[in-house]
C-alpha atoms as a PDB file:
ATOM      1  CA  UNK A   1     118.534 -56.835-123.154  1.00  0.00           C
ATOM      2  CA  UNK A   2     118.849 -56.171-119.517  1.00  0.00           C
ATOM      3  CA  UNK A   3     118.062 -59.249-117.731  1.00  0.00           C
ATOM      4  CA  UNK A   4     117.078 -59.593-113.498  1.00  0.00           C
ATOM      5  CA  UNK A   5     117.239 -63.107-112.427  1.00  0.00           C
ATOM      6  CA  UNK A   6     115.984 -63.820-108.627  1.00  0.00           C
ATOM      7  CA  UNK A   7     118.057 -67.122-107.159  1.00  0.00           C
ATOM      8  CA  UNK A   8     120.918 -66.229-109.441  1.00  0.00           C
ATOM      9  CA  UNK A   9     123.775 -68.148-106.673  1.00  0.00           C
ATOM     10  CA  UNK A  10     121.221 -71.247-106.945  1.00  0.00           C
ATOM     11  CA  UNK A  11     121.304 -73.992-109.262  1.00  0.00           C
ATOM     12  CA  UNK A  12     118.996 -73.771-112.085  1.00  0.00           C
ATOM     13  CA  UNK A  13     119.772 -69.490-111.387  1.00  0.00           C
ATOM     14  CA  UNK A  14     123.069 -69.771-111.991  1.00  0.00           C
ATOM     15  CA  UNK A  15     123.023 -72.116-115.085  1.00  0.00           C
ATOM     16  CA  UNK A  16     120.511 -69.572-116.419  1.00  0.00           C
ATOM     17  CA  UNK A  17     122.508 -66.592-116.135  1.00  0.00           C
ATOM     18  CA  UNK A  18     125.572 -67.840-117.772  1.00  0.00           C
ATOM     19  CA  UNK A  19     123.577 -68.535-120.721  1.00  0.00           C
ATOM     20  CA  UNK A  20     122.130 -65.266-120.714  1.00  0.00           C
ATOM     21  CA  UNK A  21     125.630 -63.968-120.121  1.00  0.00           C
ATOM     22  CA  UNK A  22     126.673 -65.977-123.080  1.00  0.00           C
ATOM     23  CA  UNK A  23     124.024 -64.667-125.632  1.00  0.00           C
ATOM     24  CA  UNK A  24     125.144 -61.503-124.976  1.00  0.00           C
ATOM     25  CA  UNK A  25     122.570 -59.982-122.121  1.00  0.00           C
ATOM     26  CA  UNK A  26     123.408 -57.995-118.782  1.00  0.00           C
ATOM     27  CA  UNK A  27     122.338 -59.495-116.279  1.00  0.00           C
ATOM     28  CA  UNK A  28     121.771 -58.489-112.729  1.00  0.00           C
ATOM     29  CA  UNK A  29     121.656 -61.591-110.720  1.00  0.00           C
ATOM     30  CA  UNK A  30     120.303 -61.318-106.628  1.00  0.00           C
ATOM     31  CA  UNK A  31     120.432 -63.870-104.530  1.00  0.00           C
ATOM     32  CA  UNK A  32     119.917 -63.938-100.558  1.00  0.00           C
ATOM     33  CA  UNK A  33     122.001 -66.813 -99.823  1.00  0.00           C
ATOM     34  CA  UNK A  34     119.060 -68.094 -97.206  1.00  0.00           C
ATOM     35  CA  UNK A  35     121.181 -71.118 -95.157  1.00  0.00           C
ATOM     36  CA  UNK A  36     118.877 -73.882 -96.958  1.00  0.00           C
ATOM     37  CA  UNK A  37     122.603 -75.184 -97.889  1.00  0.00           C
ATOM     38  CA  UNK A  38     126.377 -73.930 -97.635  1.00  0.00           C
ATOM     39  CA  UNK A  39     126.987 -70.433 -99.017  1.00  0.00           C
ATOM     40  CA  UNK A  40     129.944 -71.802-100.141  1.00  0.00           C
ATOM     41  CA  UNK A  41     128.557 -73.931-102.665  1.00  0.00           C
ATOM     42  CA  UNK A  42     126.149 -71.142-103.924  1.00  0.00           C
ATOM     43  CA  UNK A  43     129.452 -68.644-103.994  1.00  0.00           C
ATOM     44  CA  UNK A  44     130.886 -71.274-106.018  1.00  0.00           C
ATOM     45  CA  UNK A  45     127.869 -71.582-108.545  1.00  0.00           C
ATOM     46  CA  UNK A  46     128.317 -67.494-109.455  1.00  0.00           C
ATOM     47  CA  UNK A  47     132.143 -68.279-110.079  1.00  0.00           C
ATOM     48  CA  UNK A  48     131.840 -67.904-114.057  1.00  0.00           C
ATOM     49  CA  UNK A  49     129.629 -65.246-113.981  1.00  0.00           C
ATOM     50  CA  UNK A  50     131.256 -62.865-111.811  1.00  0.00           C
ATOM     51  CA  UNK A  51     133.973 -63.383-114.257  1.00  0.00           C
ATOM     52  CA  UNK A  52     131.867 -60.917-116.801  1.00  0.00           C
ATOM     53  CA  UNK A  53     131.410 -57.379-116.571  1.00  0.00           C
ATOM     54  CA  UNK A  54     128.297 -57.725-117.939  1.00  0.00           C
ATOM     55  CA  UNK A  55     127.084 -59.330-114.928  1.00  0.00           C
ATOM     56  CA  UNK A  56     126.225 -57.316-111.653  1.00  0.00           C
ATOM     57  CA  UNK A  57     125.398 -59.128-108.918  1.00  0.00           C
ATOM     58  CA  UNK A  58     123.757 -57.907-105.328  1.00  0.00           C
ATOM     59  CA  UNK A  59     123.061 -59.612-102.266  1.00  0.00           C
ATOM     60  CA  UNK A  60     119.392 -58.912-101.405  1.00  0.00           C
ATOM     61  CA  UNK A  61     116.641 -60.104 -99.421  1.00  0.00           C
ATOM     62  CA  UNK A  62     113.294 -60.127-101.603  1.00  0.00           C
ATOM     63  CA  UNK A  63     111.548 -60.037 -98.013  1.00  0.00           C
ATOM     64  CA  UNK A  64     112.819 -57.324 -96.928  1.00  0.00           C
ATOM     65  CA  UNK A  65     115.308 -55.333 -98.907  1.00  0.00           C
ATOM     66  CA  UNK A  66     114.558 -52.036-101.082  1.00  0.00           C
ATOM     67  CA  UNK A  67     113.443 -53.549-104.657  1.00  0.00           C
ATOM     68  CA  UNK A  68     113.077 -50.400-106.897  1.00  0.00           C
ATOM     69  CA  UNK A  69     116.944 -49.464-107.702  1.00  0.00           C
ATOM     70  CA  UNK A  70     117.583 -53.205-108.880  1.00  0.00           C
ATOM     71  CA  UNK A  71     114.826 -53.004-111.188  1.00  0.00           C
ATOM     72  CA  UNK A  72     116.170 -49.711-112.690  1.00  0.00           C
ATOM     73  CA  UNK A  73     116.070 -50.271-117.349  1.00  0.00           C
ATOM     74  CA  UNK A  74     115.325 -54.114-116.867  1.00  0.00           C
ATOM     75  CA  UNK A  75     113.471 -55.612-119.949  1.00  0.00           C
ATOM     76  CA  UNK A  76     113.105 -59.097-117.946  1.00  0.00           C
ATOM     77  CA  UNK A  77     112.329 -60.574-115.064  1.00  0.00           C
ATOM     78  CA  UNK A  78     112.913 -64.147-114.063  1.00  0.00           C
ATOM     79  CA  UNK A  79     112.052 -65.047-110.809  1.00  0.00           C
ATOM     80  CA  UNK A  80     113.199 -68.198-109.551  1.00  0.00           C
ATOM     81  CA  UNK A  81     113.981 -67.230-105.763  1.00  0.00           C
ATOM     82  CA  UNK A  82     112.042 -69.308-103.592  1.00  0.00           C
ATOM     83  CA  UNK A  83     112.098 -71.674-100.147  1.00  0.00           C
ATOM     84  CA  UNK A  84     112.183 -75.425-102.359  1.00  0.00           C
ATOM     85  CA  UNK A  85     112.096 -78.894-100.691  1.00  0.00           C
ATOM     86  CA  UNK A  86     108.925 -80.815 -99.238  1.00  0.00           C
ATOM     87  CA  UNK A  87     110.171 -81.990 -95.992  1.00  0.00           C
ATOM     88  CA  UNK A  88     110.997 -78.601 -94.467  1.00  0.00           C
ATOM     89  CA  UNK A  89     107.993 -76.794 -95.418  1.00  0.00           C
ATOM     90  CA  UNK A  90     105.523 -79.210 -93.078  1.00  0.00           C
ATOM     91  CA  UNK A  91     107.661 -78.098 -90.249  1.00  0.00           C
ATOM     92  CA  UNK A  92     109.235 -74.441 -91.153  1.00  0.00           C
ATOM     93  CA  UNK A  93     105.674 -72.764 -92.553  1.00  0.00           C
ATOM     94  CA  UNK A  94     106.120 -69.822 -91.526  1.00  0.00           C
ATOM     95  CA  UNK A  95     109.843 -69.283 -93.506  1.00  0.00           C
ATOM     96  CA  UNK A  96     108.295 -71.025 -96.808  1.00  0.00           C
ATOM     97  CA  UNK A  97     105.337 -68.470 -96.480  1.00  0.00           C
ATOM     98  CA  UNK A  98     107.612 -64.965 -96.362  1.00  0.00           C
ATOM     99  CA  UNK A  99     110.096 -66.928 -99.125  1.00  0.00           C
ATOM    100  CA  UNK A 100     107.745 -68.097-101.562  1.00  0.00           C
ATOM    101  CA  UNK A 101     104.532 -65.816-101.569  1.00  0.00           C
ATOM    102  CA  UNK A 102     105.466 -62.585 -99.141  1.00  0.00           C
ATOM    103  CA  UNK A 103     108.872 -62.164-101.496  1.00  0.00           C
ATOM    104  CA  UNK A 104     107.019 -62.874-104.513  1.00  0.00           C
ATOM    105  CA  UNK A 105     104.224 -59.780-103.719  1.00  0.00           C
ATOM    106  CA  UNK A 106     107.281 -57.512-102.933  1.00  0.00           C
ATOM    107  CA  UNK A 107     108.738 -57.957-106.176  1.00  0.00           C
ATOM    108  CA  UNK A 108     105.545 -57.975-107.909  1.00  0.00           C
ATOM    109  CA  UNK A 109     104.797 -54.300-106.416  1.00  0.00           C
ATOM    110  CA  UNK A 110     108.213 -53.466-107.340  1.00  0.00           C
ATOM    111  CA  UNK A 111     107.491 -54.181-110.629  1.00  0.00           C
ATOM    112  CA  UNK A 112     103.830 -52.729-110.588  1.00  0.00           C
ATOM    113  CA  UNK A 113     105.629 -48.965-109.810  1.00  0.00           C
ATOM    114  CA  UNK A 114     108.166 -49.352-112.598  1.00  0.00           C
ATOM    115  CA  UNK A 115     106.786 -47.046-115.826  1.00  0.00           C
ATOM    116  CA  UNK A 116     107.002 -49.553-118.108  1.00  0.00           C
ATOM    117  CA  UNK A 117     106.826 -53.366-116.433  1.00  0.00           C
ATOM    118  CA  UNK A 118     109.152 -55.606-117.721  1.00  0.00           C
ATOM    119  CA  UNK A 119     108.228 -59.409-118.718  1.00  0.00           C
ATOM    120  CA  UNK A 120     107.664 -61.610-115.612  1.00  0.00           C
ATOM    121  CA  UNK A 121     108.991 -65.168-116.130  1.00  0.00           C
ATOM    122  CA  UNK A 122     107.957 -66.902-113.051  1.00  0.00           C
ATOM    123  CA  UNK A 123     109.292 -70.237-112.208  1.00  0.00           C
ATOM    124  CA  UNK A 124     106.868 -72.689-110.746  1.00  0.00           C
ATOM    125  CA  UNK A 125     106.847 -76.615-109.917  1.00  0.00           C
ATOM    126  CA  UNK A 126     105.014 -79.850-110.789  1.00  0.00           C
ATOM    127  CA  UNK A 127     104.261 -79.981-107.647  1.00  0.00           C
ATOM    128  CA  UNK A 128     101.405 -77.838-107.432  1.00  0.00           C
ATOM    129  CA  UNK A 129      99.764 -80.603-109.199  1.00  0.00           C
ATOM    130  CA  UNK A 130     100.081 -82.918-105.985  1.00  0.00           C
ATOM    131  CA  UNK A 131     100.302 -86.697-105.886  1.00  0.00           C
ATOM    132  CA  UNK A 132     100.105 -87.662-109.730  1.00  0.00           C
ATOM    133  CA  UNK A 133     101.711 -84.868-111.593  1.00  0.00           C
ATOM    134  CA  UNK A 134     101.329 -86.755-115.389  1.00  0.00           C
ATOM    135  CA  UNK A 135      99.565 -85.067-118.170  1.00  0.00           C
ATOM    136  CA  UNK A 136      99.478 -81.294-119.876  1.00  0.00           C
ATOM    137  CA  UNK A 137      98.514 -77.698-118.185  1.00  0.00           C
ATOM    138  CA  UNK A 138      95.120 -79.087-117.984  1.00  0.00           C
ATOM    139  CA  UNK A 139      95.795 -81.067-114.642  1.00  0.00           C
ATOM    140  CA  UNK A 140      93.873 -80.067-111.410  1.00  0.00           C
ATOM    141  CA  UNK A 141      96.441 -77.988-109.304  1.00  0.00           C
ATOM    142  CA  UNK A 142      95.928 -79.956-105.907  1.00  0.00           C
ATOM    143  CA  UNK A 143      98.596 -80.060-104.382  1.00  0.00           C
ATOM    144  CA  UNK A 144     100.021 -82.600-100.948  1.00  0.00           C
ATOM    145  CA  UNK A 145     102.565 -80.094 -99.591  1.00  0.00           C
ATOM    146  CA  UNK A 146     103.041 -76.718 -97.685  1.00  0.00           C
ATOM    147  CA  UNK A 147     105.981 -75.921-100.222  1.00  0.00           C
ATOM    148  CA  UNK A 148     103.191 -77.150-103.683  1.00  0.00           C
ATOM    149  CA  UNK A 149     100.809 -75.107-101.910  1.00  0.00           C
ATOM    150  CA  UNK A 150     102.563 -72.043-101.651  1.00  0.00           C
ATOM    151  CA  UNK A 151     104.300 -72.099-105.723  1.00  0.00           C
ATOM    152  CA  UNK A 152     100.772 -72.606-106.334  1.00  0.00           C
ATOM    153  CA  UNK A 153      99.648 -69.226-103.985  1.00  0.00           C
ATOM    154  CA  UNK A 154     102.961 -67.620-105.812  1.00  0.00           C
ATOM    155  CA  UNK A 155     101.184 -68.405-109.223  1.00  0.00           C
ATOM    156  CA  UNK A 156      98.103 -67.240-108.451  1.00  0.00           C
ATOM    157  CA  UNK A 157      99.191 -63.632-106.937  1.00  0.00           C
ATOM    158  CA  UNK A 158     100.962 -63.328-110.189  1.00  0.00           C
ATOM    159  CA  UNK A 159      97.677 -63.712-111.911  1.00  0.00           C
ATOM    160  CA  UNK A 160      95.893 -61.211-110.108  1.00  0.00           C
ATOM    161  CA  UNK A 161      99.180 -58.944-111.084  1.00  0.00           C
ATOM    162  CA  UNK A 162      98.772 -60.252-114.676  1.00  0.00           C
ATOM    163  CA  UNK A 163      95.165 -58.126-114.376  1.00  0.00           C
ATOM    164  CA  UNK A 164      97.069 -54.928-113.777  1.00  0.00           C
ATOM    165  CA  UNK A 165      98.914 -55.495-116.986  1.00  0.00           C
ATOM    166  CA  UNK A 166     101.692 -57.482-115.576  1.00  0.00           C
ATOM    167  CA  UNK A 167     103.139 -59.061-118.824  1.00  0.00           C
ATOM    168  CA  UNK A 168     104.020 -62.680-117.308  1.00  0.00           C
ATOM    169  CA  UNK A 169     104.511 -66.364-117.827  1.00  0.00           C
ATOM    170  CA  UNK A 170     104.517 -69.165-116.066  1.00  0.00           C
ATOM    171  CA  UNK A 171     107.134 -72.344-116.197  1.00  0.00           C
ATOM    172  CA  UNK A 172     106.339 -75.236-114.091  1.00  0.00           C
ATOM    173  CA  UNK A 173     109.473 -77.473-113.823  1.00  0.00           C
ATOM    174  CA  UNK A 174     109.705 -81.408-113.419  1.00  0.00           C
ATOM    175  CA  UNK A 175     112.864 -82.489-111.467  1.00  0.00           C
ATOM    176  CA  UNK A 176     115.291 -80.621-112.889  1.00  0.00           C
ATOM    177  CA  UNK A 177     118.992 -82.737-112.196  1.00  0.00           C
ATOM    178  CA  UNK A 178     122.317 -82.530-113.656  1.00  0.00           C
ATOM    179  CA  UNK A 179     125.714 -80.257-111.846  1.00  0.00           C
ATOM    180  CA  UNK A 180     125.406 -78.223-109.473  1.00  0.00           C
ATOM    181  CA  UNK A 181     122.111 -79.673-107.919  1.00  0.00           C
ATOM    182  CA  UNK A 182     120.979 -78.741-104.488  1.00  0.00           C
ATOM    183  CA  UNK A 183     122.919 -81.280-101.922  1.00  0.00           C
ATOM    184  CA  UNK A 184     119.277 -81.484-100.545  1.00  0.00           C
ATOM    185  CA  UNK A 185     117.717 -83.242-103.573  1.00  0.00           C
ATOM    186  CA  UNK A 186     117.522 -86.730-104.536  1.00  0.00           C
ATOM    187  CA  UNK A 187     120.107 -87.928-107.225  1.00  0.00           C
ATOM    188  CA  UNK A 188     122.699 -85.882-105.305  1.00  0.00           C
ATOM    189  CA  UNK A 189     122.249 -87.681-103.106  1.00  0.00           C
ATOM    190  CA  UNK A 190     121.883 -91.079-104.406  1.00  0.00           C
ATOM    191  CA  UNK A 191     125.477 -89.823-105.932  1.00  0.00           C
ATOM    192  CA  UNK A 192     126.863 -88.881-102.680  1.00  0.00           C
ATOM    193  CA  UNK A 193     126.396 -91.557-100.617  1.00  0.00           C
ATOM    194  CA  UNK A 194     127.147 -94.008-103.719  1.00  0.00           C
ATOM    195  CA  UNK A 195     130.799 -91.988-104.260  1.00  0.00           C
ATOM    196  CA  UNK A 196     131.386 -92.286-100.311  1.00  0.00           C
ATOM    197  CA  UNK A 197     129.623 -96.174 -99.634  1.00  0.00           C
ATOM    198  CA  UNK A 198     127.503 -95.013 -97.825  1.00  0.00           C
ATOM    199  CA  UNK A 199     123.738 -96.715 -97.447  1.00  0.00           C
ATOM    200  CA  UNK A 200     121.146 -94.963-100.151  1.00  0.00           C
ATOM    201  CA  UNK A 201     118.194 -94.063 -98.569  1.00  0.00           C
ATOM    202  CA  UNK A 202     115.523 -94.862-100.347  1.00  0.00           C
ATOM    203  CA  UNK A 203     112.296 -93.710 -99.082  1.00  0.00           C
ATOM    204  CA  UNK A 204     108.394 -96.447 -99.297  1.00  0.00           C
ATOM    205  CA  UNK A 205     108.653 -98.892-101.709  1.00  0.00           C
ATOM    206  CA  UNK A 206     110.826 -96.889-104.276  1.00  0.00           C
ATOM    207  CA  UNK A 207     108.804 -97.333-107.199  1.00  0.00           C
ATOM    208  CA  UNK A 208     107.484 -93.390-107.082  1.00  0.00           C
ATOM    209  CA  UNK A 209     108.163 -92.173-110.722  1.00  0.00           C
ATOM    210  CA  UNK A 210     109.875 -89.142-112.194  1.00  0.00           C
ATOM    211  CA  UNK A 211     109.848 -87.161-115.874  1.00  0.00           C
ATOM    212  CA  UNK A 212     113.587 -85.542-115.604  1.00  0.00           C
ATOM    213  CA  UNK A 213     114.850 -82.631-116.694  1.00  0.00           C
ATOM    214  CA  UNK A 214     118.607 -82.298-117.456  1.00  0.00           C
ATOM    215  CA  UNK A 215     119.701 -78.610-116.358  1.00  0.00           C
ATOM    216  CA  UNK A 216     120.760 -77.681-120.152  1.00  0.00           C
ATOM    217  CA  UNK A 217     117.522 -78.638-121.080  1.00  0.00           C
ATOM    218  CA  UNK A 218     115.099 -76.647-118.587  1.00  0.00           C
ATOM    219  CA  UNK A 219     117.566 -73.549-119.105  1.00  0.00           C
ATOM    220  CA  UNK A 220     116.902 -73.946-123.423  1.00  0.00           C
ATOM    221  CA  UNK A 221     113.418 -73.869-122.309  1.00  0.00           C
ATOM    222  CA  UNK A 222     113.576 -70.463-119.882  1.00  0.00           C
ATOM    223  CA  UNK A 223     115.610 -68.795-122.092  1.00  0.00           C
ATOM    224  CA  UNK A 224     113.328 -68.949-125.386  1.00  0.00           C
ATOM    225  CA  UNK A 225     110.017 -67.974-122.840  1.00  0.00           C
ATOM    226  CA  UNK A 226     111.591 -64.832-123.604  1.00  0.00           C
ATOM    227  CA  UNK A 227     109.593 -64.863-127.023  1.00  0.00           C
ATOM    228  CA  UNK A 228     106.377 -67.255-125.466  1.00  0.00           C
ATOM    229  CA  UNK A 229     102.787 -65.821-125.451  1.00  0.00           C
ATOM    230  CA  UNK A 230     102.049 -63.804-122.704  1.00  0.00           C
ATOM    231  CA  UNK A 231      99.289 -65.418-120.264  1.00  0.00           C
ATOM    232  CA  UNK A 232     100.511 -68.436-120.879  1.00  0.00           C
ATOM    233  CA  UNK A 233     101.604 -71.670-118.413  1.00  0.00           C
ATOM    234  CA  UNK A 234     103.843 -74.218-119.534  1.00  0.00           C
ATOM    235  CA  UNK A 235     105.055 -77.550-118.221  1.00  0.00           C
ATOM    236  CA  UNK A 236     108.841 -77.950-118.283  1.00  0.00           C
ATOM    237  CA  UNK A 237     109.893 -81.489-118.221  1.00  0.00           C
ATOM    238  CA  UNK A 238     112.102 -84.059-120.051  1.00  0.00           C
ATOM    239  CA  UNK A 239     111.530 -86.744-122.539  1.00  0.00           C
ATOM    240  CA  UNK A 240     112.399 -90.251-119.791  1.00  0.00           C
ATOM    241  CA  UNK A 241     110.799 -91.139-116.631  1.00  0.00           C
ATOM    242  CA  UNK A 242     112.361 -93.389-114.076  1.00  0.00           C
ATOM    243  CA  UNK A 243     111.490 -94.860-110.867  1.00  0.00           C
ATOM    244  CA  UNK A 244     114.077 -94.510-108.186  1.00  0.00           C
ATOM    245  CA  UNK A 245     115.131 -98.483-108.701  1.00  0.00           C
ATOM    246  CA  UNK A 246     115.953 -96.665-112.471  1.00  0.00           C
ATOM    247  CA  UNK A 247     118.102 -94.133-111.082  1.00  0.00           C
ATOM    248  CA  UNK A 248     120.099 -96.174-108.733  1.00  0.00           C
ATOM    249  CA  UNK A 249     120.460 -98.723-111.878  1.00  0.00           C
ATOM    250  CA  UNK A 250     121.690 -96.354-114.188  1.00  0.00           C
ATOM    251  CA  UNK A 251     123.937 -94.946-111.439  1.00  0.00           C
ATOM    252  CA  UNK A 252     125.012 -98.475-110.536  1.00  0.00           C
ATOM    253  CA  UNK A 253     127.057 -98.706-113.982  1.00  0.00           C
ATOM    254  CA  UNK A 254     127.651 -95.350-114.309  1.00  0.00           C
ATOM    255  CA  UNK A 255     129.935 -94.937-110.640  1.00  0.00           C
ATOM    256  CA  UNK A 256     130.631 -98.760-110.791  1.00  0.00           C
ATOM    257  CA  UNK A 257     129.468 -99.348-107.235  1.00  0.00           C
ATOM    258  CA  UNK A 258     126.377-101.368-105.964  1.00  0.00           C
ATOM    259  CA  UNK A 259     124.390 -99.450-103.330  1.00  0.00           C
ATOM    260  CA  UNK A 260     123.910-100.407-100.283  1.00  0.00           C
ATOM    261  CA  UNK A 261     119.974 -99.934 -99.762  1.00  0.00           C
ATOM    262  CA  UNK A 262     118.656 -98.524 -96.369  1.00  0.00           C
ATOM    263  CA  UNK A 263     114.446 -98.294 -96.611  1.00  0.00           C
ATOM    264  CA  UNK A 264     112.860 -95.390 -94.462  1.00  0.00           C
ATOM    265  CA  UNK A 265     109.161 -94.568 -94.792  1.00  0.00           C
ATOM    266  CA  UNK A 266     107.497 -92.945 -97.557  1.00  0.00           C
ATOM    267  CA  UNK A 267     107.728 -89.252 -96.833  1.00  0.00           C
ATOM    268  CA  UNK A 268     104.275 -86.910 -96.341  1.00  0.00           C
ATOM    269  CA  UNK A 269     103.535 -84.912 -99.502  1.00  0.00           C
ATOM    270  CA  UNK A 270     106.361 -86.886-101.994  1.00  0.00           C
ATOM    271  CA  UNK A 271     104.815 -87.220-105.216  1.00  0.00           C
ATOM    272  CA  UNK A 272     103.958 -90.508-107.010  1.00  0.00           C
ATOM    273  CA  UNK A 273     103.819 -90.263-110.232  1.00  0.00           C
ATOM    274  CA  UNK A 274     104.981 -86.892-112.507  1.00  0.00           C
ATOM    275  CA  UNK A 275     105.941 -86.665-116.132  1.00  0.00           C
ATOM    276  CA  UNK A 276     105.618 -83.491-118.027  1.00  0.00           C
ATOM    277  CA  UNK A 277     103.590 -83.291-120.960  1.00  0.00           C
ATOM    278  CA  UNK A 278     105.263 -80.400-122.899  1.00  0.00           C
ATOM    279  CA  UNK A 279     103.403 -80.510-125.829  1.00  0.00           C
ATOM    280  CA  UNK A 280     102.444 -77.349-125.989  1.00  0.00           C
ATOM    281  CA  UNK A 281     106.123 -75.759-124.865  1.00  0.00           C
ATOM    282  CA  UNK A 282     107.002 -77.448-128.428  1.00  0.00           C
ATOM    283  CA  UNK A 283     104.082 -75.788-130.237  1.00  0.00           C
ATOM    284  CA  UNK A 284     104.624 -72.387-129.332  1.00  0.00           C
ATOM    285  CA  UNK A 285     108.683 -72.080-128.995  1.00  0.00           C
ATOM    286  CA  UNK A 286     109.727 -75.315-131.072  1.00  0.00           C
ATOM    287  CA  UNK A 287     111.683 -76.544-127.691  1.00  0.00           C
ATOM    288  CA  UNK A 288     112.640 -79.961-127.575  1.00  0.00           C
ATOM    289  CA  UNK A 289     114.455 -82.153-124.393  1.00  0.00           C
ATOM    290  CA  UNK A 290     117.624 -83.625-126.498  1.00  0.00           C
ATOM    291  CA  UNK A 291     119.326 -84.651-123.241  1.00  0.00           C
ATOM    292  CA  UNK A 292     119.241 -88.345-122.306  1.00  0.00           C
ATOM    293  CA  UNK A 293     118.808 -89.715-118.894  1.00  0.00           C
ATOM    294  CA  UNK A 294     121.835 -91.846-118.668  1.00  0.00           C
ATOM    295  CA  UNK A 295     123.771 -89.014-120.424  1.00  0.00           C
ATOM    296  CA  UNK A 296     122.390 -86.875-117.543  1.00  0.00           C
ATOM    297  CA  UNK A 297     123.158 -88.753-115.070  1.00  0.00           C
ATOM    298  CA  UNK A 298     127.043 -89.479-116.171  1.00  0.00           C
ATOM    299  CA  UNK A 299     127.568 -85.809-116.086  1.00  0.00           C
ATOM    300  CA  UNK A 300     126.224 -85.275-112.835  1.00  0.00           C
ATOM    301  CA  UNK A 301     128.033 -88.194-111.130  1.00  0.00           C
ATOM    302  CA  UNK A 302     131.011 -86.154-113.076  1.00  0.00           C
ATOM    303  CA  UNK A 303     130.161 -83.077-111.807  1.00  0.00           C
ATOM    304  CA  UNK A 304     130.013 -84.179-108.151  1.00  0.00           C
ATOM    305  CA  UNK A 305     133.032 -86.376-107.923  1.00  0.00           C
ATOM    306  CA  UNK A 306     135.193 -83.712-109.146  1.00  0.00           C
ATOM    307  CA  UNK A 307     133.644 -81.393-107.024  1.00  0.00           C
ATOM    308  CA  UNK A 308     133.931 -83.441-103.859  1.00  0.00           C
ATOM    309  CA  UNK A 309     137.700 -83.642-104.604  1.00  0.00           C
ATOM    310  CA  UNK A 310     138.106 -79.830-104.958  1.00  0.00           C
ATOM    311  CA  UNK A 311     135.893 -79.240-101.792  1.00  0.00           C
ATOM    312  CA  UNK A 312     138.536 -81.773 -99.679  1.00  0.00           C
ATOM    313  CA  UNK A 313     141.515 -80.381-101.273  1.00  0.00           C
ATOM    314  CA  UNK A 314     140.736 -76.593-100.460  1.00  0.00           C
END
């Protein structure tokens, strides 16, 4: 098949299209390369792929850019492009707005004037759930930030695409970790600053828990929603939750350094509680998490180290 993946320079993008590229699909990966972090770390994520000549990559803007050409025999459409982090987005509206929900109703009308729409796969968050994120589908969608609020908006306009016979489904991830993880996001950073001893920032009381999602995992997962139900929603999450005390534990053994703890303030919108109850992803696609947190973690710390090294050597 002929595969379109939105965020394809990003990490969970990336990670996805060299599996696709490895069971045999083209794929035409865009990406904007939006300054949320480095290019050069996002240039670096597309290394393998660009390596195939099955892969056909394009820098465009979803805001702003033609759309039709890009869309030209695709079968598939994942769309994981978007403006992520909670911080930002209570202070930078107006740029999560065009990223997350204007971008997403471009390339929903792109799609809407092709003669045959291809599957939508559209990638969402637990955090349009809000504060306590813990249960199946069923959860009240309420969520505490700008960025939960406008996934959620995102989700929505698909559904109101969905009526014009948009064939689409919906993933909702749960802290997705593991290499190549956004230098913005927590256990990078908990890595980072462990690797250089530096203090670990750990923000309120650090007890807020997580379900997590090793990469290999979530991409299993988006790869067979290829074959789900249409209509359907489905919460993407791993098999261990761990308070941030967990993390740093594991970590602790796993770099064979003690943090150094610096305390900051809880943070407006951070979730407290989420854990992914994928009962139903197992029902209708037989997907299981088989990646353990500590195993996770280890490859991450990996991952980064090695990384670091390369990045000061070049």
């Amino acid at each position: 098949m002929r595969v379109l993946v939105t965020g394809a320079a990003g990490f969970i993008g990336s990670h996805l299209c060299e599996r696709l590229l490895r069971d045999g699909h083209e794929v035409v990966g865009i990406d904007a390369f939006i300054p949320y972090y480095p290019r050069i770390v996002k240039e670096s994520n597309l290394l393998e792929c660009r390596g195939s000549n099955r892969f056909d990559f394009r820098c465009i803007d979803l805001r702003t850019d033609s759309l039709d050409d890009m869309l030209d025999g695709i079968d598939i459409v994942y769309h994981l492009a978007a403006m992520p982090g909670l911080a930002k987005s209570w202070t930078e509206f107006d740029l999560y707005a065009d990223c997350n929900l204007l971008a997403t109703q471009r390339l929903l009308e792109a799609i809407r004037r092709q003669a045959s729409m291809p599957r939508l796969i559209y990638a969402s968050t637990s955090s349009v759930y809000g504060k306590f994120s813990t249960g199946d589908e069923s959860i009240p969608t309420r969520p505490i930030s700008p960025y939960g609020v406008t996934k959620l908006a995102s989700e929505n306009l698909c559904r109101s695409y969905e009526e014009l016979g948009l064939p689409l489904v919906v993933l909702r991830f749960f802290s997705v970790y593991g290499p190549r993880q956004r230098p913005d996001m927590g256990y990078h950073k908990f890595i980072s600053w462990m690797l250089n001893d530096q203090p670990v920032v750990v923000y309120g009381d650090g007890h807020q828990n997580r379900g997590n999602t090793y990469i290999d995992d979530c991409v299993e997962a988006t790869v067979a929603a290829m074959q789900a139900p249409l209509g359907e929603t489905y919460n993407l999450g791993g098999g261990e939750s761990a308070t941030v005390w967990d993390i740093l534990h594991h970590l602790e053994g796993i770099i064979g350094k003690k943090p150094t703890i610096r305390h900051e303030s809880a943070r407006p919108g951070d979730q407290r509680a989420t854990f992914a109850d994928t009962t139903k992803l197992h029902r209708h696609l037989g997907w299981k998490a088989t990646t353990s947190l500590s195993e996770g973690l280890a490859r991450q710390a990996a991952w980064q180290s090695q990384f670091q090294q390369l990045r000061r050597a070049a």
